[in-house]
Protein backbone atom coordinates (compact mmCIF):
# COMPACT_ATOMS: atom_id res chain seq x y z
CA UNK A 1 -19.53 -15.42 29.01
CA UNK A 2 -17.11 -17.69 30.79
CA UNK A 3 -15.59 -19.00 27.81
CA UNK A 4 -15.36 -15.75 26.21
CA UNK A 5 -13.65 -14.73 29.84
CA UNK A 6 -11.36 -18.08 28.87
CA UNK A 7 -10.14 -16.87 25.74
CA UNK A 8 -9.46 -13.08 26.62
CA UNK A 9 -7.08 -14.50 29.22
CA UNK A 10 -5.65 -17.70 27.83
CA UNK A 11 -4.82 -15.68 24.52
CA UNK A 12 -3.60 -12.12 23.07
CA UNK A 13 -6.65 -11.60 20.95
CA UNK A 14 -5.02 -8.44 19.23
CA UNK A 15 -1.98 -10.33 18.03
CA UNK A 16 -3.74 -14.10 16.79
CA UNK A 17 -6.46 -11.40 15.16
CA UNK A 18 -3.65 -9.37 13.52
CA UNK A 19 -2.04 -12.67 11.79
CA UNK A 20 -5.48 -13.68 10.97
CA UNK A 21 -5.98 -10.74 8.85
CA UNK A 22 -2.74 -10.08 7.74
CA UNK A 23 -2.94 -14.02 6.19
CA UNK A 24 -6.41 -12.80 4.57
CA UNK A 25 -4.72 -9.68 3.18
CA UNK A 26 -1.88 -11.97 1.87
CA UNK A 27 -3.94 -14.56 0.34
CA UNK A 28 -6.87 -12.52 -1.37
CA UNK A 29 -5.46 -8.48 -1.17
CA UNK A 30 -3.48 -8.41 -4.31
CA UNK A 31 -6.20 -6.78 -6.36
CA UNK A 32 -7.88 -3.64 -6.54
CA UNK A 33 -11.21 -4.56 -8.33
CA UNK A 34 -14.09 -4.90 -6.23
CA UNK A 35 -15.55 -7.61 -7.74
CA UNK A 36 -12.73 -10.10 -7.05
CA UNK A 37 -13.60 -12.72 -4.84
CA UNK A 38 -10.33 -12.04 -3.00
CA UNK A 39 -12.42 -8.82 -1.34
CA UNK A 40 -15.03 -10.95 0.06
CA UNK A 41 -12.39 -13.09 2.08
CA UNK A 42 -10.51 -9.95 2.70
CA UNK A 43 -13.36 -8.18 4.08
CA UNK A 44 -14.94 -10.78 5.50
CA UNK A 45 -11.87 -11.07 7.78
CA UNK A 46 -11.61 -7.80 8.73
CA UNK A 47 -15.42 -7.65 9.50
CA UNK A 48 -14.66 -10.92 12.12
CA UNK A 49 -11.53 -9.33 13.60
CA UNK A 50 -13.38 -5.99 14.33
CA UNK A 51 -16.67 -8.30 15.69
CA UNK A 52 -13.72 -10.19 17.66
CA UNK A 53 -12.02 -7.26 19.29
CA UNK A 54 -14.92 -5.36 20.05
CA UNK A 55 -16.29 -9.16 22.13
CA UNK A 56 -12.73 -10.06 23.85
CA UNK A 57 -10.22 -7.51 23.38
CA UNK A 58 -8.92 -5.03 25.46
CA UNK A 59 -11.83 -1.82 26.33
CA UNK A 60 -8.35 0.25 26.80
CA UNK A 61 -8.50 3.30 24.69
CA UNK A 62 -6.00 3.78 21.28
CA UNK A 63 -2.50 4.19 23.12
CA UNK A 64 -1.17 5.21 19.42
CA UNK A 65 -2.33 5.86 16.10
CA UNK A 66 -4.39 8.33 16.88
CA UNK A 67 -4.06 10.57 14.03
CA UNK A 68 -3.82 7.89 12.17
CA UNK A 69 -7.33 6.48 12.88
CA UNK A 70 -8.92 9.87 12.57
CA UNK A 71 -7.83 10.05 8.84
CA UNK A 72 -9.70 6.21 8.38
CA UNK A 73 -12.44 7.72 10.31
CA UNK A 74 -12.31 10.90 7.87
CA UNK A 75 -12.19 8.74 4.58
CA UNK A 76 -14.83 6.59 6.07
CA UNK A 77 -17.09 10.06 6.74
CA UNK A 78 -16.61 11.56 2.90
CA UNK A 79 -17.47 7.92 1.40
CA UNK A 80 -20.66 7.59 3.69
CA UNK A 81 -21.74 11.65 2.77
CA UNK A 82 -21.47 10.69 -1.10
CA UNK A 83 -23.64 8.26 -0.63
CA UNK A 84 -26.79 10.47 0.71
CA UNK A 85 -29.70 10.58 -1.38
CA UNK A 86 -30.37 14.41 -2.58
CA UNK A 87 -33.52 15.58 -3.94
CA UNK A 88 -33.78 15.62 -7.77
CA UNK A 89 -33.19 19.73 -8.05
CA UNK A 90 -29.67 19.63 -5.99
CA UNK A 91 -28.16 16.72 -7.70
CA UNK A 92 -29.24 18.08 -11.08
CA UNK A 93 -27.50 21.22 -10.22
CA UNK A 94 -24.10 19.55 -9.06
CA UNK A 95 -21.13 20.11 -11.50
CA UNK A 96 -20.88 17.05 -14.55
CA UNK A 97 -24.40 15.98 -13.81
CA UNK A 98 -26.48 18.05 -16.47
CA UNK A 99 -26.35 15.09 -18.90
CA UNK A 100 -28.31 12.62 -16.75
CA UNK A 101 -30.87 15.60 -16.27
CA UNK A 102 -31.15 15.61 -19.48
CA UNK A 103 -31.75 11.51 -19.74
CA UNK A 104 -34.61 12.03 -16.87
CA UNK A 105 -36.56 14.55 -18.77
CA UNK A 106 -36.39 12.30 -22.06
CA UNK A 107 -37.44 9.35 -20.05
CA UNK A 108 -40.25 11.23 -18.45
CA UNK A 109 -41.86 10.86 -14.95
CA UNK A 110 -40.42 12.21 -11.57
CA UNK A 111 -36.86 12.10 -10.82
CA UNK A 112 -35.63 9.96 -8.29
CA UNK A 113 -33.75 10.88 -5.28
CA UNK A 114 -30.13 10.08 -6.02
CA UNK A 115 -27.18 10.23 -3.80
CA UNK A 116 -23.95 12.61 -4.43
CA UNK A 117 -21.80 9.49 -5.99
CA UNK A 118 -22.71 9.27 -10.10
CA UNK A 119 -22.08 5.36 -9.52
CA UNK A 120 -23.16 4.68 -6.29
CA UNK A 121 -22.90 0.97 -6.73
CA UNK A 122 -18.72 1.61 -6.93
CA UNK A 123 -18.78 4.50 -4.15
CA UNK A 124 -20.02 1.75 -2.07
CA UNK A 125 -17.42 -0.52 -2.77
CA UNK A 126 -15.08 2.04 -1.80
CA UNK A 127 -16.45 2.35 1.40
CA UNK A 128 -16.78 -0.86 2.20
CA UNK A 129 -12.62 -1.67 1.33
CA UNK A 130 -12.19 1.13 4.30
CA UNK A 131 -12.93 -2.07 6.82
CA UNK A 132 -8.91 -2.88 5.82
CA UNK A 133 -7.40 -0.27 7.08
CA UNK A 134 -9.74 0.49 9.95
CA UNK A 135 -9.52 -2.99 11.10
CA UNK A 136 -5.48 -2.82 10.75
CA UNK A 137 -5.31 0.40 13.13
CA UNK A 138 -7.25 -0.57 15.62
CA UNK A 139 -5.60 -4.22 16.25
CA UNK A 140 -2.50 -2.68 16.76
CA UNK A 141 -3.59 0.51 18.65
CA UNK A 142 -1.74 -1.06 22.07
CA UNK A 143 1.56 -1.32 21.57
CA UNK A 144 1.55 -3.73 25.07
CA UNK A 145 -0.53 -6.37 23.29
CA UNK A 146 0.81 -5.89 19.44
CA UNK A 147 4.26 -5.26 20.02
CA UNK A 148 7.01 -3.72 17.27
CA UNK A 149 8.71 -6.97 17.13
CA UNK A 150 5.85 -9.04 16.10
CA UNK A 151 4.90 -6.46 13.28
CA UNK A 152 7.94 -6.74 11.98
CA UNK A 153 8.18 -9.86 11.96
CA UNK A 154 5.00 -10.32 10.13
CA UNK A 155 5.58 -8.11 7.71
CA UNK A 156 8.75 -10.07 6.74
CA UNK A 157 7.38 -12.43 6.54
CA UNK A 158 4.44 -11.21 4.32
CA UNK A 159 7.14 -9.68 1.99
CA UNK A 160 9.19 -12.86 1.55
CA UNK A 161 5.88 -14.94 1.04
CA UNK A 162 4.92 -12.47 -1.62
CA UNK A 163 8.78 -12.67 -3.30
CA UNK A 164 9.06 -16.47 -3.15
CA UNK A 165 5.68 -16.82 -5.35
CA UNK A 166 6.97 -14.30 -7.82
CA UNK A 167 10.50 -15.89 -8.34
CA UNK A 168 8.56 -18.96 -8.98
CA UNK A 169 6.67 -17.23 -11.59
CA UNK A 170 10.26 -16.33 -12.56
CA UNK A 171 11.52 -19.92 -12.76
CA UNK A 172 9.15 -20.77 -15.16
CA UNK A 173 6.28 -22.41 -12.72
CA UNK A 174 2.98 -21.43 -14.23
CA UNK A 175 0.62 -20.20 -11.01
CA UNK A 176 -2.43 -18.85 -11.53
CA UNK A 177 -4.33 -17.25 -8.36
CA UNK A 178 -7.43 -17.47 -8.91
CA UNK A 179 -9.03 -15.63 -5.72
CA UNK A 180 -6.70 -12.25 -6.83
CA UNK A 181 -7.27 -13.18 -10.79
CA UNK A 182 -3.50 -12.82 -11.24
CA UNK A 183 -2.17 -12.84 -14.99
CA UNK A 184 0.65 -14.33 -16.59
CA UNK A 185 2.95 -11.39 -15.45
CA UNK A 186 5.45 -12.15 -12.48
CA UNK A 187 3.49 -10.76 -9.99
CA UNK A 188 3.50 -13.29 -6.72
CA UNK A 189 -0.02 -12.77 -5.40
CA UNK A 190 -0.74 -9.29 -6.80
CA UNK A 191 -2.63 -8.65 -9.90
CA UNK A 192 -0.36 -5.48 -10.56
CA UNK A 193 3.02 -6.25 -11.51
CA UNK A 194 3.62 -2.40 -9.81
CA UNK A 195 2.62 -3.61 -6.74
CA UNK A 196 4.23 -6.34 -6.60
CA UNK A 197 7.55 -4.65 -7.20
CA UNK A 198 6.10 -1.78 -4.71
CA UNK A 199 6.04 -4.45 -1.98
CA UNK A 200 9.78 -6.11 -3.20
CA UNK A 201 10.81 -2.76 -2.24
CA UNK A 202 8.88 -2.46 1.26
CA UNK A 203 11.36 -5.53 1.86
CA UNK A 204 14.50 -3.58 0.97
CA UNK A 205 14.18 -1.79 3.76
CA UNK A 206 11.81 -3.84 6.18
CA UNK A 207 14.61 -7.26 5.72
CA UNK A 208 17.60 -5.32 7.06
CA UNK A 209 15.83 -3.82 9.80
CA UNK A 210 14.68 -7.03 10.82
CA UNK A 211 18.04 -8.44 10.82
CA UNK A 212 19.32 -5.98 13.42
CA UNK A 213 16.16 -5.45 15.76
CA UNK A 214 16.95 -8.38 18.09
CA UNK A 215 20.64 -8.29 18.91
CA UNK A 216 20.48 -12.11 20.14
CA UNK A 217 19.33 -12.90 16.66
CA UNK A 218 21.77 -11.06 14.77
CA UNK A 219 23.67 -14.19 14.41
CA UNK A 220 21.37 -16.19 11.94
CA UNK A 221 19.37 -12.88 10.78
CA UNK A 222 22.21 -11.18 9.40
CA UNK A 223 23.31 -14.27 6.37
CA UNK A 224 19.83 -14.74 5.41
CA UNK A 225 19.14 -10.98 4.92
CA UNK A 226 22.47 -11.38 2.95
CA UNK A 227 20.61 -13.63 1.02
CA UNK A 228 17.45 -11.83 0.55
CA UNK A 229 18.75 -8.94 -0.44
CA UNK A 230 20.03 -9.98 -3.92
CA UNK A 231 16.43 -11.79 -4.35
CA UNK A 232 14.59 -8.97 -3.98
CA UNK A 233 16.48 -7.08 -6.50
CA UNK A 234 15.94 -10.02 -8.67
CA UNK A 235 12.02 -9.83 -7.96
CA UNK A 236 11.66 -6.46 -8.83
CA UNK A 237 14.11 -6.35 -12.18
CA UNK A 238 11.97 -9.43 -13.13
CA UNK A 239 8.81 -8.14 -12.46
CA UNK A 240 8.65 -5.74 -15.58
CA UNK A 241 7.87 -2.62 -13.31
CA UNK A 242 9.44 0.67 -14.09
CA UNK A 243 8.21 2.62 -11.29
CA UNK A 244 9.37 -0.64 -8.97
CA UNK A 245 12.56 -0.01 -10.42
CA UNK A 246 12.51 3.12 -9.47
CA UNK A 247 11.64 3.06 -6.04
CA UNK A 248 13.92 -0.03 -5.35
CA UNK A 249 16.88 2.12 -5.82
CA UNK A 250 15.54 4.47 -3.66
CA UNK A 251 14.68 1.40 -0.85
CA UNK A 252 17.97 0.37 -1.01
CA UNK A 253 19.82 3.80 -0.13
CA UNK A 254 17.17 4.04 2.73
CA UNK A 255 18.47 0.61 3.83
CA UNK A 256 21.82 1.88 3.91
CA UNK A 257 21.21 4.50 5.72
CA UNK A 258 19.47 2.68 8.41
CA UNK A 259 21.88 -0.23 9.01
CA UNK A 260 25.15 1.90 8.48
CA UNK A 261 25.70 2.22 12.51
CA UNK A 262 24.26 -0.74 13.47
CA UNK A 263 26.48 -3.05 10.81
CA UNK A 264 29.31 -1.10 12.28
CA UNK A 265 28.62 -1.83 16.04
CA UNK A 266 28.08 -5.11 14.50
CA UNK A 267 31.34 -5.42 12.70
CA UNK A 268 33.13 -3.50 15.70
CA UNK A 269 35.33 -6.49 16.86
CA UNK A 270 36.31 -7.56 13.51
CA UNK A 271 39.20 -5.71 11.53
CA UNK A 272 38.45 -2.27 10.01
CA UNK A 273 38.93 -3.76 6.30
CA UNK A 274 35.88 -6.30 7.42
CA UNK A 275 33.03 -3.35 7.03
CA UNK A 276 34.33 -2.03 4.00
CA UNK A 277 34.38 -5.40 2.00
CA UNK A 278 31.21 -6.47 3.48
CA UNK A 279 29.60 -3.44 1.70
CA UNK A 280 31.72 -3.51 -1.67
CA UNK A 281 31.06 -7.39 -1.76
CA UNK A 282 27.16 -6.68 -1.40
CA UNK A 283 27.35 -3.93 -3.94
CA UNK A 284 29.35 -6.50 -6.53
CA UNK A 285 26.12 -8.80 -5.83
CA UNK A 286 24.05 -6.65 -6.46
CA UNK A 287 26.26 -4.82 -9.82
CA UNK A 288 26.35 -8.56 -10.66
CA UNK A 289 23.13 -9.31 -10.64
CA UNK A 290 21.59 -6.82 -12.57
CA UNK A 291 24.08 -7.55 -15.42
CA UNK A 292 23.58 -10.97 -15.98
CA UNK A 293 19.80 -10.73 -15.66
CA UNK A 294 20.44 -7.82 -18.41
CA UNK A 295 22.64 -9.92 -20.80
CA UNK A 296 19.96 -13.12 -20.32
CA UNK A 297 16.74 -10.98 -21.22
CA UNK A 298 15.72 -11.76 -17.69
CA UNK A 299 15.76 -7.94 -16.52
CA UNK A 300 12.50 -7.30 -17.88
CA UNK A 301 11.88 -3.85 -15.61
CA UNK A 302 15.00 -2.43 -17.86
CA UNK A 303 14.11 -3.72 -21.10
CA UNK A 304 10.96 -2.03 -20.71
CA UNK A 305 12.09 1.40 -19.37
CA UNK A 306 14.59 1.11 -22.43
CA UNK A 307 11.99 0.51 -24.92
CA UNK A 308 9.52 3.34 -23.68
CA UNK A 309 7.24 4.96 -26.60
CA UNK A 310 5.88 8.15 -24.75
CA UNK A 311 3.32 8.08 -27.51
CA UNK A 312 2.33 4.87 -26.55
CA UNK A 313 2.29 5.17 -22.56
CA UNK A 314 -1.65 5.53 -21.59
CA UNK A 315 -1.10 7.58 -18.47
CA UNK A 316 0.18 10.45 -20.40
CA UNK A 317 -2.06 10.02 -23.35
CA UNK A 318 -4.96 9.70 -21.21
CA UNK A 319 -3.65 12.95 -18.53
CA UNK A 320 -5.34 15.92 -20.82
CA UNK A 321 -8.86 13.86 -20.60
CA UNK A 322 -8.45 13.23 -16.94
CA UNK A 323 -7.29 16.71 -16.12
CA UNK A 324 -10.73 18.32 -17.75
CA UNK A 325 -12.83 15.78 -15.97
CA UNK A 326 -11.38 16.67 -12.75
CA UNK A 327 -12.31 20.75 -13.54
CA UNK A 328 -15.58 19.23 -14.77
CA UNK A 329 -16.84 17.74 -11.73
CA UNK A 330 -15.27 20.03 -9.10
CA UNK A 331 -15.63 20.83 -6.32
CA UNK A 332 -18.34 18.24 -5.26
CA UNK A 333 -16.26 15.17 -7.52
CA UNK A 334 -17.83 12.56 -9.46
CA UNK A 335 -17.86 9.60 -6.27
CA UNK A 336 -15.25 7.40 -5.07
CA UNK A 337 -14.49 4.80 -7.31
CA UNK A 338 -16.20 6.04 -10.44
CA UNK A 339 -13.45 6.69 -12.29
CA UNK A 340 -13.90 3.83 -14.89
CA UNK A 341 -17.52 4.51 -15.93
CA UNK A 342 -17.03 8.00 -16.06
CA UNK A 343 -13.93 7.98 -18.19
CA UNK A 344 -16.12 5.81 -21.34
CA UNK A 345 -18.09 9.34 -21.23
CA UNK A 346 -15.23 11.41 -21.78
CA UNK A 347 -13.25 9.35 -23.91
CA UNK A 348 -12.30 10.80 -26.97
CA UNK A 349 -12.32 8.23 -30.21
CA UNK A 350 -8.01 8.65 -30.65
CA UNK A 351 -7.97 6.58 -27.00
CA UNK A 352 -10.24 3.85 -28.08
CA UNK A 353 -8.57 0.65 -27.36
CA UNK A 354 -9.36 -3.17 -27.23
CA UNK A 355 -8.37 -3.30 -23.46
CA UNK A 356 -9.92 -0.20 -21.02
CA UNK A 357 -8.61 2.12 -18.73
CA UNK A 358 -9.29 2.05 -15.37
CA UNK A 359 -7.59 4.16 -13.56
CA UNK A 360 -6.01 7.24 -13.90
CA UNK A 361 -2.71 6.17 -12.96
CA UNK A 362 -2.38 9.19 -10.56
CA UNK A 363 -4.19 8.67 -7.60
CA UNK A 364 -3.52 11.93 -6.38
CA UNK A 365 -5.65 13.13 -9.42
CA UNK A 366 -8.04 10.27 -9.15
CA UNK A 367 -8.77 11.47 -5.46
CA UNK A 368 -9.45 14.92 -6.71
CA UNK A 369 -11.72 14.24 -9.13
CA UNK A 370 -13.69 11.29 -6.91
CA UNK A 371 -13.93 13.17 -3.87
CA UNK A 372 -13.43 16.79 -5.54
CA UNK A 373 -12.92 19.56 -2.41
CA UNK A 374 -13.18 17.85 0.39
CA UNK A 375 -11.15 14.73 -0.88
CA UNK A 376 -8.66 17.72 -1.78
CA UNK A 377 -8.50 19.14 1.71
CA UNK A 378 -8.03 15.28 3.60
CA UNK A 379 -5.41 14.22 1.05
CA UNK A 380 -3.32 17.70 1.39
CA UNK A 381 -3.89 17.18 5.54
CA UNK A 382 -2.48 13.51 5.66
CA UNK A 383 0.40 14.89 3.25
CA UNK A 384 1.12 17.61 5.53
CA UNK A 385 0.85 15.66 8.19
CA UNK A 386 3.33 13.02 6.82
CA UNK A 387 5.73 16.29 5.90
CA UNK A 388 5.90 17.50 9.29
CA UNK A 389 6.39 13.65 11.14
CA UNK A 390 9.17 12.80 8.13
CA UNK A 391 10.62 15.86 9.51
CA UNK A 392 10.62 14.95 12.97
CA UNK A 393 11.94 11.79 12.89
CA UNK A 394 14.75 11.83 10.44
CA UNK A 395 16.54 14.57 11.94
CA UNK A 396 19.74 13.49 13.65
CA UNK A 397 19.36 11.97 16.87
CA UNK A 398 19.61 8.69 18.43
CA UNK A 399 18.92 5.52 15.64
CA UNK A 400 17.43 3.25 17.85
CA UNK A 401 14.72 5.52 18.63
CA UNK A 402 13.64 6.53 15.35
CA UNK A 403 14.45 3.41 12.95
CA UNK A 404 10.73 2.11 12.49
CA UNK A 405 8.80 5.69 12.51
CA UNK A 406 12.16 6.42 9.59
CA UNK A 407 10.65 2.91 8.20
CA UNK A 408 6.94 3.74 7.68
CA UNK A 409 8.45 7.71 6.51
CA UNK A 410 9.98 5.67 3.52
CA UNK A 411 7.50 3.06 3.16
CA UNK A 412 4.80 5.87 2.74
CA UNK A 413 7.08 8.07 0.62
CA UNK A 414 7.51 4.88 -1.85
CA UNK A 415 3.91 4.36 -1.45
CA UNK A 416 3.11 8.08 -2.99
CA UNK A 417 5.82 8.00 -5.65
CA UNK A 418 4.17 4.75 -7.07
CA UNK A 419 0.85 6.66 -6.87
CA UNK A 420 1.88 8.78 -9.29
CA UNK A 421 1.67 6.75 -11.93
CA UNK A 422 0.12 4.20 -10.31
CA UNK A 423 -2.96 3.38 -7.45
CA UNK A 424 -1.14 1.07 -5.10
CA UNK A 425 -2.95 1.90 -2.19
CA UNK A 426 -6.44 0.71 -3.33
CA UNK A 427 -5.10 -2.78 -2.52
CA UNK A 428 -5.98 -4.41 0.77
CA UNK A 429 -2.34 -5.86 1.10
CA UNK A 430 -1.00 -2.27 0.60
CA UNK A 431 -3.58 -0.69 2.80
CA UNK A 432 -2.51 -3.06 5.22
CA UNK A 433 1.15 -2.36 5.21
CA UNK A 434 0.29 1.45 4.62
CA UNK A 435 -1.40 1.83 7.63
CA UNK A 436 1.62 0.18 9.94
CA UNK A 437 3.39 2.26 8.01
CA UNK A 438 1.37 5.27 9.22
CA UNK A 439 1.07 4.12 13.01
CA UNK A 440 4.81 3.83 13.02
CA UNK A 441 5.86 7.06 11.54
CA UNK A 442 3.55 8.65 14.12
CA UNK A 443 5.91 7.49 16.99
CA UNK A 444 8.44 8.96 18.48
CA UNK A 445 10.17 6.11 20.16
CA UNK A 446 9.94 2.64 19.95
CA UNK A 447 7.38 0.94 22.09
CA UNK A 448 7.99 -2.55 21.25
CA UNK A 449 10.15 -5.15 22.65
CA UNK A 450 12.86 -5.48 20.42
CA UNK A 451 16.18 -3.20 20.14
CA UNK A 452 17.81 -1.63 17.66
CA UNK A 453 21.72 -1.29 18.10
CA UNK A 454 22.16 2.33 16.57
């Protein structure tokens, strides 16, 4: 007990356990599939940082986050329910289920006793990935031990870790991650070129941010985000993503519209023409950029929105077969995570393909269908919730107050736009940055250490 006693006080357990699992997240959360062995690591370090907290952190209770922590709580609640064994009668008589009644009566003998979830194997999985984001909330609950400033920072540098392995991908430099089973698509250390792009974006807005937050490092912050900028752009127009186009553009006007003041108090001492070229000369870069990787075939996020077959595109193909199996199975839902095995049952032959669908590239849908009801009900609560917060914080008031809760609005907002063609937030790395997301926007001041000239 004395050494324990040791380390509480000779370290900040919070803050060495949130870098711990944010470097887990990083180096095996880029894939969705629970199989990967990039989950085991992943959970396995969120497991040992929840062990760890609960032996030498802080018994103070959640100073923020709150609401935040009740929805992981809530998700963790509807995963655990699907997973209760019902007698053979109910579960027969649950909405979709009549064909595996059917399959126990040719089979013969007594029916077992079969939980809610149609795959149970896969509804565990999905409760067991809830460790992420329930870990994540929790290690940054005290704002006096995980502070703004190091979050940011982290996530930084997270972001510019994840865009330095995809511009090597870019340069040519075959890597192949085994641990996330990444492809040959420019996709850093995601499996999902979206993501990828999804998170290039996160840094649109998260890089300037950070270059303001500490004034006395505004010096050295400001050329490199200069730098990074461009990069980014080049990340996500490289990556092949539409959608990351898409919600690129949008990161960058939310960057602009968090560093306008700021960049001018910066600026203030310098002649008026300085702020004006500063901008135009960033928006040349930029203009630049995206035409020469056009001209060299390099832009492959345009090329592909240019060449778009609607015919051809899955998600909308696939939509009218996904719609009826969400009025199939509701209210109860089919189980979290069962969206693959179910779909083979519903597939009609004109969607047979060599490769498989396995999602439904709308996660609001997918949600529906899994969880059916109550899934419904939690989903329109934490988007309601996130309505009335947005709200809050992005009316006009003082900048400095609001900039990182205005962060995780947009982050979150970027996160749901991808989800609609997309399932970004299955993703430990993305439930990871979602949930600071969340705990941010759910502040109404900053509590950290750093400033914000606004």
């Amino acid at each position: 007990m004395q050494f324990l006693a040791r380390l509480r006080l000779g370290a900040n357990v919070p803050a060495v356990l949130l870098i711990i699992l944010a470097t887990a997240v990083w180096v095996g959360g880029g894939g969705s599939r629970g199989n990967l062995l990039g989950q085991a690591l992943v959970r396995a370090a969120a497991w040992t940082c929840l062990v760890l907290m609960a032996l030498l952190g802080s018994r103070r209770p959640v100073l923020r986050g709150k609401v935040v922590l009740g929805f992981v709580l809530a998700s963790i609640l509807l995963a655990a329910l699907q997973l209760v064994p019902l007698p053979p009668a109910w579960w027969a008589g649950l909405p979709g289920r009549s064909a595996y009644a059917v399959a126990d009566v040719i089979a013969g003998g007594a029916p077992p006793w079969r939980p809610m979830a149609i795959v149970p194997s896969l509804t565990r999985n999905a409760l067991n990935s809830l460790v992420v984001p329930l870990a994540t909330v929790l290690l940054i609950a005290d704002p006096r031990r995980v502070n703004d400033r190091l979050i940011l920072r982290l996530l930084v540098c997270l972001v510019v870790a994840t865009m330095g392995l995809g511009l090597l991908q870019f340069a040519g430099i075959p890597l192949y991650v085994p641990i996330i089973n990444g492809g040959d698509e420019i996709s850093g250390n995601f499996a999902n070129k979206n993501h990828y792009a999804l998170v290039m974006a996160f840094g649109l807005m998260l890089v300037p941010v950070w270059a303001f937050y500490e004034q006395r490092a505004m010096n050295w912050r400001v050329p490199v985000t200069l730098a990074l900028i461009p990069l980014l752009v080049l990340a996500i127009l490289a990556s092949g993503s539409r959608a990351g186009m898409a919600v690129g553009i949008i990161a960058l006007a939310v960057a602009g519209v968090l560093v306008r003041r700021p960049l001018r108090y910066a600026l203030r001492r310098y002649p008026r023409w300085v702020l004006p070229s500063v901008v135009g000369g960033m928006i040349v870069t930029l203009v630049s950029l995206f035409a020469v990787s056009f001209v060299a075939g390099r832009a492959v996020s345009v090329d592909r929105a240019l060449a778009l077959d609607p015919s051809q595109d899955m998600r909308r193909s696939g939509l009218p077969t996904v719609w009826a199996m969400v009025g199939e199975y509701f209210p109860i839902g089919a189980g979290l995570g069962s969206f693959d095995t179910i779909f083979r049952q519903h597939e009609p032959i004109s969607l047979l393909k060599l490769t498989y669908f396995n999602r439904a590239h709308d996660d609001f849908l997918e949600i529906v269908l899994d969880a059916g009801l109550l899934g419904l009900v939690l989903m329109m609560a934490v988007l309601g919730w996130w309505a009335a917060m947005s709200w809050r914080v992005w009316r006009p008031r003082k900048i400095s107050d609001t900039v990182l809760p205005r962060v995780g609005s947009a982050m979150l907002l970027l996160t749901m736009l991808a989800s609609i063609v997309d399932y970004p937030a299955r993703t430990p790395m993305i439930m990871f940055l979602v949930v600071i997301a969340a705990v941010w926007l759910g502040e109404h001041s900053e509590q950290g250490e750093g400033s914000f000239t606004g």
